[in-house]
N, C-alpha and C. Protein backbone atom coordinates (compact mmCIF):
# COMPACT_ATOMS: atom_id res chain seq x y z
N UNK A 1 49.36 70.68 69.83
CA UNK A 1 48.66 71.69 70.58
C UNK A 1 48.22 72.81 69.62
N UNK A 2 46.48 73.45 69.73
CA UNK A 2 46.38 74.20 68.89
C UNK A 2 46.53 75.60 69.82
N UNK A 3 46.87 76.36 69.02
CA UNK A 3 46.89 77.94 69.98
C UNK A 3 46.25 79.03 68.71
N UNK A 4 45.84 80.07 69.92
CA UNK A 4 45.56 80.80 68.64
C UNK A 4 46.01 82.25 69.16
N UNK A 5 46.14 83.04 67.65
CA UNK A 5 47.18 84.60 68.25
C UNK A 5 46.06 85.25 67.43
N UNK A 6 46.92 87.10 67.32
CA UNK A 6 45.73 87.82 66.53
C UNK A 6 47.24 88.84 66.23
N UNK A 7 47.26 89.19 65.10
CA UNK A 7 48.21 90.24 64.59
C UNK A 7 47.25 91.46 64.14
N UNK A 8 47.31 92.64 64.24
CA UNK A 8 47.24 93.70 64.20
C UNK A 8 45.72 93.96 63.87
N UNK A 9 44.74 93.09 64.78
CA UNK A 9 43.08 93.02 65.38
C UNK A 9 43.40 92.43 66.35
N UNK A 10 41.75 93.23 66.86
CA UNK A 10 41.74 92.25 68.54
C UNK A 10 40.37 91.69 68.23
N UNK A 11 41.13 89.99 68.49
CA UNK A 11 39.97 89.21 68.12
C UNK A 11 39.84 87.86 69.01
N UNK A 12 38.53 87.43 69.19
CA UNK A 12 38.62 86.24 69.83
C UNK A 12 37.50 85.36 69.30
N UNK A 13 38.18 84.26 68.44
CA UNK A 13 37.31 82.96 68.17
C UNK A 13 36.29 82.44 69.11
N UNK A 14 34.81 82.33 68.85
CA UNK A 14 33.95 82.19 69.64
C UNK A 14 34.25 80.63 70.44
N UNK A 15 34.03 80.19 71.86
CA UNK A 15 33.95 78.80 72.00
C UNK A 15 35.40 78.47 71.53
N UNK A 16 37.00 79.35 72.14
CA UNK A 16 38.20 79.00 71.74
C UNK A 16 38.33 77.21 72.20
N UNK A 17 37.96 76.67 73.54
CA UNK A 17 38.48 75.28 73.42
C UNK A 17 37.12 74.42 72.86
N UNK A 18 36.19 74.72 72.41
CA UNK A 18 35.16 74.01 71.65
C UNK A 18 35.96 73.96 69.93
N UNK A 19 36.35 74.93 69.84
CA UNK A 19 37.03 74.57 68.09
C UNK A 19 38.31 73.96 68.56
N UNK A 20 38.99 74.15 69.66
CA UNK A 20 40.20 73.57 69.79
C UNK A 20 40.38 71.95 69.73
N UNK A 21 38.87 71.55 70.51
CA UNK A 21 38.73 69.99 70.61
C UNK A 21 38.17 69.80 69.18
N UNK A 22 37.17 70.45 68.66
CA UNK A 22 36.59 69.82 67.28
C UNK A 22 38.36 69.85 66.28
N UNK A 23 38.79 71.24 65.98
CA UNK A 23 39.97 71.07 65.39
C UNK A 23 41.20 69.32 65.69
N UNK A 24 40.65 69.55 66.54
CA UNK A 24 41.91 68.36 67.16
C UNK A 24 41.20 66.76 66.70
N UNK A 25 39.77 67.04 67.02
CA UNK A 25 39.19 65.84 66.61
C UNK A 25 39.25 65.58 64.96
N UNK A 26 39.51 66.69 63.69
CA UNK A 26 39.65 66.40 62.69
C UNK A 26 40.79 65.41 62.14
N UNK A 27 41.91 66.37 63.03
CA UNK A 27 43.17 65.73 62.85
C UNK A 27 43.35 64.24 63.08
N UNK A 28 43.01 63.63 64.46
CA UNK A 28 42.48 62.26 64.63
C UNK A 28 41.57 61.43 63.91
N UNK A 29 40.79 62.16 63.04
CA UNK A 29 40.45 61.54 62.23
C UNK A 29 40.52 61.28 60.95
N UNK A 30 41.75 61.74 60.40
CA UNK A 30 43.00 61.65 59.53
C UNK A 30 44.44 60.75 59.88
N UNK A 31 43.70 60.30 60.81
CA UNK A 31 45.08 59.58 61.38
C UNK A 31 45.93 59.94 61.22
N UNK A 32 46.23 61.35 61.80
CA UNK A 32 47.60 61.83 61.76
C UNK A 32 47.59 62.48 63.86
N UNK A 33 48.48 63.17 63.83
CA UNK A 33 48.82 63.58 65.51
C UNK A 33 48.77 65.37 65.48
N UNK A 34 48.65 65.40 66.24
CA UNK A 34 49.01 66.87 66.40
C UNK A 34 49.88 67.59 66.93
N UNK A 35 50.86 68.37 65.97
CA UNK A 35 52.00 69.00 67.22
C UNK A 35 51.25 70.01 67.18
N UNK A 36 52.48 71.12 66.86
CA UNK A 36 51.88 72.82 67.46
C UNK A 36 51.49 73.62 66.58
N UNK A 37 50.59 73.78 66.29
CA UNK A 37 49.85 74.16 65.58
C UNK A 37 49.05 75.42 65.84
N UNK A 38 49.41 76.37 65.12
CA UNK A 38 49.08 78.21 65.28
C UNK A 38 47.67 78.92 64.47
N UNK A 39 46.78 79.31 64.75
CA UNK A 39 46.11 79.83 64.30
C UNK A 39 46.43 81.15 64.50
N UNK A 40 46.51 82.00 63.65
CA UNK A 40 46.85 83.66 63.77
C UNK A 40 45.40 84.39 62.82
N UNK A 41 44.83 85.26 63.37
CA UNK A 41 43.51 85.59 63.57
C UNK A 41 44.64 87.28 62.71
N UNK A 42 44.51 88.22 61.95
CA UNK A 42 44.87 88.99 60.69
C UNK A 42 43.72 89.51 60.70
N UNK A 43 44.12 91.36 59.62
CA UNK A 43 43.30 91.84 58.75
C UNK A 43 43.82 91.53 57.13
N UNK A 44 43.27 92.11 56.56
CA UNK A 44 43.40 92.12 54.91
C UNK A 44 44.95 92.43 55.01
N UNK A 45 45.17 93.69 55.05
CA UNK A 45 46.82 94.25 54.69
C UNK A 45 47.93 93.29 55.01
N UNK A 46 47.57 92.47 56.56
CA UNK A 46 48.82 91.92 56.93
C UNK A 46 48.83 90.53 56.32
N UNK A 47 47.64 89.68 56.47
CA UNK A 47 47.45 89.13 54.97
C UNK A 47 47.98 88.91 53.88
N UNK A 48 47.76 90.09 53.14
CA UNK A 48 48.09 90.46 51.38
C UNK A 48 49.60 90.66 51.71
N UNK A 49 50.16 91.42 52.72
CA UNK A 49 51.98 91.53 53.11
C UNK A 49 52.98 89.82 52.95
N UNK A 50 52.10 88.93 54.00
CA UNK A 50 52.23 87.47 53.64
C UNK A 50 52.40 87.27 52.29
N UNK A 51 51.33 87.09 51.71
CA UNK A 51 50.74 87.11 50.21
C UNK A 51 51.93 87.02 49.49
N UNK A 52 52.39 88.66 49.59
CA UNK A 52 52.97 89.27 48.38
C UNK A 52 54.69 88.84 48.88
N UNK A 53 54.69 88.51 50.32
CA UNK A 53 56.67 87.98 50.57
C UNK A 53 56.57 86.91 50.56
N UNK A 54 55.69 86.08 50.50
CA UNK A 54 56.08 84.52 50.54
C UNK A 54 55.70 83.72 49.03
N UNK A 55 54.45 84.48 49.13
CA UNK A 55 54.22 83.68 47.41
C UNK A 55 53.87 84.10 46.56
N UNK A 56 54.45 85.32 46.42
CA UNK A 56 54.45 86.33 44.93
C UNK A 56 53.14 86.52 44.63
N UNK A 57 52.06 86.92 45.23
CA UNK A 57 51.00 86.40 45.14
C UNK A 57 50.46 88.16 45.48
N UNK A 58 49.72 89.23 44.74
CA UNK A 58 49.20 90.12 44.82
C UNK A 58 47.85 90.64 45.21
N UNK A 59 47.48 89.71 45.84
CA UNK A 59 45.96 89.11 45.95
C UNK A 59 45.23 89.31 47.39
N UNK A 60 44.15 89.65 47.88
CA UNK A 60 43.72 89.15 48.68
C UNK A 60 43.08 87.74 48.94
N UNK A 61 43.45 87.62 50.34
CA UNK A 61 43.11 86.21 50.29
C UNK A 61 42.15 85.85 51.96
N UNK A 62 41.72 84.32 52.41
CA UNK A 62 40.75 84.47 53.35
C UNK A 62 42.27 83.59 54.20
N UNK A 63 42.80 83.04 53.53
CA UNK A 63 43.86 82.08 54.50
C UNK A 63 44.97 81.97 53.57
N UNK A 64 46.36 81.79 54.08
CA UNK A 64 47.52 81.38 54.01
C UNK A 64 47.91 80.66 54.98
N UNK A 65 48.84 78.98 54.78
CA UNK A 65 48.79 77.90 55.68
C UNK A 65 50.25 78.13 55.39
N UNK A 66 51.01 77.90 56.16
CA UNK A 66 52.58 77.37 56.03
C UNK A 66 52.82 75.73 56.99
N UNK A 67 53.21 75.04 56.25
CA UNK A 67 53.00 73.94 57.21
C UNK A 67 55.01 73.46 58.16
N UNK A 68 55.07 73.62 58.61
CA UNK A 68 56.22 73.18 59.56
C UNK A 68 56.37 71.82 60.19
N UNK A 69 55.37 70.67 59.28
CA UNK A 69 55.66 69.02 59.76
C UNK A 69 56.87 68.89 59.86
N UNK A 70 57.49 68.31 60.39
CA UNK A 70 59.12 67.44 60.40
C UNK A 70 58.51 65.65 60.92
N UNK A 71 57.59 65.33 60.93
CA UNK A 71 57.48 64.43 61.53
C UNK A 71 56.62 63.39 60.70
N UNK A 72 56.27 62.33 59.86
CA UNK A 72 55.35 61.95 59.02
C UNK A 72 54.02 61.62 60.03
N UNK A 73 52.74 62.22 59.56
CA UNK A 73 51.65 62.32 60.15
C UNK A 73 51.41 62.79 61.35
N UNK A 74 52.53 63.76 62.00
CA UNK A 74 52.26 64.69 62.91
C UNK A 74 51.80 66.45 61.84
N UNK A 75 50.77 66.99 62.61
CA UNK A 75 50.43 68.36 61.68
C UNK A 75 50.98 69.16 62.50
N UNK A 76 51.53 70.04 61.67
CA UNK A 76 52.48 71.38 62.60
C UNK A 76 52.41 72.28 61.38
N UNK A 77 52.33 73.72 61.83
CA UNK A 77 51.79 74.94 61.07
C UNK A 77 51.45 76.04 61.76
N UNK A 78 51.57 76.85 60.85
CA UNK A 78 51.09 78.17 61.23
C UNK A 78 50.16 78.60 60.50
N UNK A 79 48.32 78.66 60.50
CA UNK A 79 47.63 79.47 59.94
C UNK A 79 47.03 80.12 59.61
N UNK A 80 47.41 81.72 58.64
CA UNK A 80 47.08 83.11 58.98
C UNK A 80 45.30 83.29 58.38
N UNK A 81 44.60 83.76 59.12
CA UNK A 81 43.21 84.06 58.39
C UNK A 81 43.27 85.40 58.79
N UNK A 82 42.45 85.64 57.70
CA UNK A 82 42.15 87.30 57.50
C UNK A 82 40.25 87.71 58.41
N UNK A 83 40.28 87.73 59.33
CA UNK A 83 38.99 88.24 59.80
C UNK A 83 38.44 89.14 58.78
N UNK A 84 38.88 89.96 58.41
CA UNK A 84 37.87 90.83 57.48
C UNK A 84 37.74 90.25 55.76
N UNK A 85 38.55 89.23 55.33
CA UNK A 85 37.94 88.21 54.37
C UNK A 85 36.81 87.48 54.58
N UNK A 86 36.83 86.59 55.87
CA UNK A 86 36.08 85.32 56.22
C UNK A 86 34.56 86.40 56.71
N UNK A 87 34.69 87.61 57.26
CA UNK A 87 33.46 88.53 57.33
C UNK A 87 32.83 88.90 56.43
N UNK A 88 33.60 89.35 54.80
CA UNK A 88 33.17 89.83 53.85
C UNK A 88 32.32 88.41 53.30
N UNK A 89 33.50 87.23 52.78
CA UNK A 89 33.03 85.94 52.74
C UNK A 89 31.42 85.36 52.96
N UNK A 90 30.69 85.70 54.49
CA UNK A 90 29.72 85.46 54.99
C UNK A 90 29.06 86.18 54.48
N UNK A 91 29.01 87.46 53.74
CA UNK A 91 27.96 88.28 53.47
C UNK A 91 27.84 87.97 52.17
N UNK A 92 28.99 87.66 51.69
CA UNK A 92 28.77 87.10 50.20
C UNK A 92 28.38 85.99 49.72
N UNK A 93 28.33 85.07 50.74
CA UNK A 93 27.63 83.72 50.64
C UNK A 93 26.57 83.21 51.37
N UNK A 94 26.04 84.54 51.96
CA UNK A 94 24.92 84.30 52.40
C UNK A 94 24.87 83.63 53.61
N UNK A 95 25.99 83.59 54.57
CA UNK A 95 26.75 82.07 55.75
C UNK A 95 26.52 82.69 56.78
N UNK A 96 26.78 82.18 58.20
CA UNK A 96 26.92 82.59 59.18
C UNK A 96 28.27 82.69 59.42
N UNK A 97 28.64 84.34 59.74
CA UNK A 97 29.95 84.31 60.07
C UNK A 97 30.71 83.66 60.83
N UNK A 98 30.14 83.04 61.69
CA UNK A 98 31.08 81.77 62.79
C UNK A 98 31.21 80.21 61.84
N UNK A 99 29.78 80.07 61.45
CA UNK A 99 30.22 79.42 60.26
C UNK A 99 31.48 78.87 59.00
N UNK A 100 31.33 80.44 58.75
CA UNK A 100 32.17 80.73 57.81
C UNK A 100 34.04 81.03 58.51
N UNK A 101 33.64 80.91 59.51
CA UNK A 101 35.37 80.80 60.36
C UNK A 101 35.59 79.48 60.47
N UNK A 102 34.57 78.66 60.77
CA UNK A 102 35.04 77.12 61.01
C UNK A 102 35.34 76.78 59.49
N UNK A 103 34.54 77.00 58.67
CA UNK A 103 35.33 76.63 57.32
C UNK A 103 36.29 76.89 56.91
N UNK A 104 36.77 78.19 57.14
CA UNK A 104 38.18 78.64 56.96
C UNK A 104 39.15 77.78 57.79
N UNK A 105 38.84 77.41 58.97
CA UNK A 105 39.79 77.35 59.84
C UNK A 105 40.28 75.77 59.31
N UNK A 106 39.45 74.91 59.13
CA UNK A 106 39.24 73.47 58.87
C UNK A 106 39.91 73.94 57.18
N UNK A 107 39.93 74.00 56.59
CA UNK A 107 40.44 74.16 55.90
C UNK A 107 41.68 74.42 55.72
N UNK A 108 42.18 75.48 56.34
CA UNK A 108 43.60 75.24 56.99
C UNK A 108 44.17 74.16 56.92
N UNK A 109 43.65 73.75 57.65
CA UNK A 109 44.35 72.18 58.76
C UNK A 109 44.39 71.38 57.72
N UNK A 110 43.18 71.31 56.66
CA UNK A 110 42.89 69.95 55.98
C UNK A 110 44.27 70.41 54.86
N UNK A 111 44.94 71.81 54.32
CA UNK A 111 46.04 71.68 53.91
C UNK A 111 47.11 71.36 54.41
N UNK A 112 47.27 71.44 55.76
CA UNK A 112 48.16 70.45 56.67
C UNK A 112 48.06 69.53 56.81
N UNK A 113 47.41 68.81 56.68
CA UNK A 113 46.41 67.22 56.42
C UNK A 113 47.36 66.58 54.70
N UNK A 114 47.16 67.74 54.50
CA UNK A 114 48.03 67.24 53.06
C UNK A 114 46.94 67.23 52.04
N UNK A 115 45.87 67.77 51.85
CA UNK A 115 45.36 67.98 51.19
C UNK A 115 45.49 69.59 50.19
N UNK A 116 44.98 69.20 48.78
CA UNK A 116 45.41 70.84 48.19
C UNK A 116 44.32 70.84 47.09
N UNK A 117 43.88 72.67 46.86
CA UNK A 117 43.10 72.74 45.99
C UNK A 117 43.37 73.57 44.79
N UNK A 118 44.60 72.84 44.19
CA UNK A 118 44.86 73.78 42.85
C UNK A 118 43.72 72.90 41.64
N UNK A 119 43.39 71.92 41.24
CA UNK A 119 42.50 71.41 40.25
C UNK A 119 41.07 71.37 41.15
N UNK A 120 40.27 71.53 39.53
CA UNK A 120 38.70 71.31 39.92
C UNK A 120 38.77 69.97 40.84
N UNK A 121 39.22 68.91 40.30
CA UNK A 121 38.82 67.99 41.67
C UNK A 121 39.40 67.86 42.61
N UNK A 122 40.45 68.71 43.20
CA UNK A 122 41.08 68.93 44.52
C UNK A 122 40.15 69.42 44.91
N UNK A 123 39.56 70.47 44.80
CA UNK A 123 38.63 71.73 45.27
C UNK A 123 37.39 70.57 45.34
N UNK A 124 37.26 69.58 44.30
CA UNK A 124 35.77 69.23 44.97
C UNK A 124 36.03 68.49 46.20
N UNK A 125 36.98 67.86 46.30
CA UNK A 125 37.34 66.99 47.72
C UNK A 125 37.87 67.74 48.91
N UNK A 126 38.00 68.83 48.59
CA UNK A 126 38.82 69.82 49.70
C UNK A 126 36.96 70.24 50.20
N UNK A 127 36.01 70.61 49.66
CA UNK A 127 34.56 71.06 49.81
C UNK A 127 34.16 70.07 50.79
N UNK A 128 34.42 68.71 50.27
CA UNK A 128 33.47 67.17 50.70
C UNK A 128 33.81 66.93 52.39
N UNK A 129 35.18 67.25 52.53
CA UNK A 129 36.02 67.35 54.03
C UNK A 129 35.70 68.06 54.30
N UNK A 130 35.64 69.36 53.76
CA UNK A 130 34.63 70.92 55.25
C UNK A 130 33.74 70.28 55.10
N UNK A 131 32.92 69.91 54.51
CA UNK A 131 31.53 69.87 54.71
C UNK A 131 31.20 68.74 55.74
N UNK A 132 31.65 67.80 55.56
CA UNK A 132 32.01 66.35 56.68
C UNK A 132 32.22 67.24 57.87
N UNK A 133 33.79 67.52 58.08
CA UNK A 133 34.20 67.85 59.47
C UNK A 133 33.01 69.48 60.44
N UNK A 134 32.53 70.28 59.14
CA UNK A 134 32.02 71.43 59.71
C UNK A 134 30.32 70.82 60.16
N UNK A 135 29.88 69.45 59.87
CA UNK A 135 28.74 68.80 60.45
C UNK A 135 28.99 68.01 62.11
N UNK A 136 30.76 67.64 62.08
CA UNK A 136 30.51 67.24 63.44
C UNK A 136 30.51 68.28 64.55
């Protein structure tokens, strides 16, 4: 089940059960299942607070994923996006900001998916999957 929260903004994902079914349809098409699965909707500060207690990490960032599987090929997680990253994001890439949330968001997931982008060719295959899943 996907849900989604908002920590310290008030925010609401456009079309919440239209990304809920596309989100869900990614996962199925990874052949994996879906447990419970959290989207938490953030500004920058609470963010960078994550950041800096969980992974030493001083940085701003557009997402942090924690994944909570116990189950092989069930996805379970919690993951935090920063609304005022994925806003700045769009202006800097020229995107549509709803756009630019489904990429974030899918992205997420696809690190719950078990996918990761620390090398150049993680990152090119982590690109090839948004770009796939953000066309259906």
């Amino acid at each position: 089940m996907i849900e989604f929260f908002c920590e310290h903004i008030e925010f609401q994902p456009p079309n919440p059960n239209e990304l809920k079914d596309w989100l869900s349809s990614v996962v199925r098409s990874e052949d994996h299942k879906l447990g419970d699965t959290n989207y938490i909707f953030c500004d920058d500060q609470y963010l960078l607070k994550l950041n800096q207690d969980y992974l030493g990490h001083n940085t701003y960032t557009d997402i942090i994923t924690f994944d909570h599987s116990e189950i092989p090929q069930q996805v379970s997680g919690d993951i935090y996006i920063s609304i005022e990253r994925v806003q700045d994001n769009a202006r800097k890439f020229m995107t549509d900001p709803q756009e630019e949330l489904k990429r974030v968001m899918v992205h997420g997931l696809l690190h719950l998916l078990g996918y990761d982008d620390q090398s150049p060719e993680q990152q090119q295959e982590m690109r090839k999957k948004e770009e796939a899943y953000l066309s259906l």
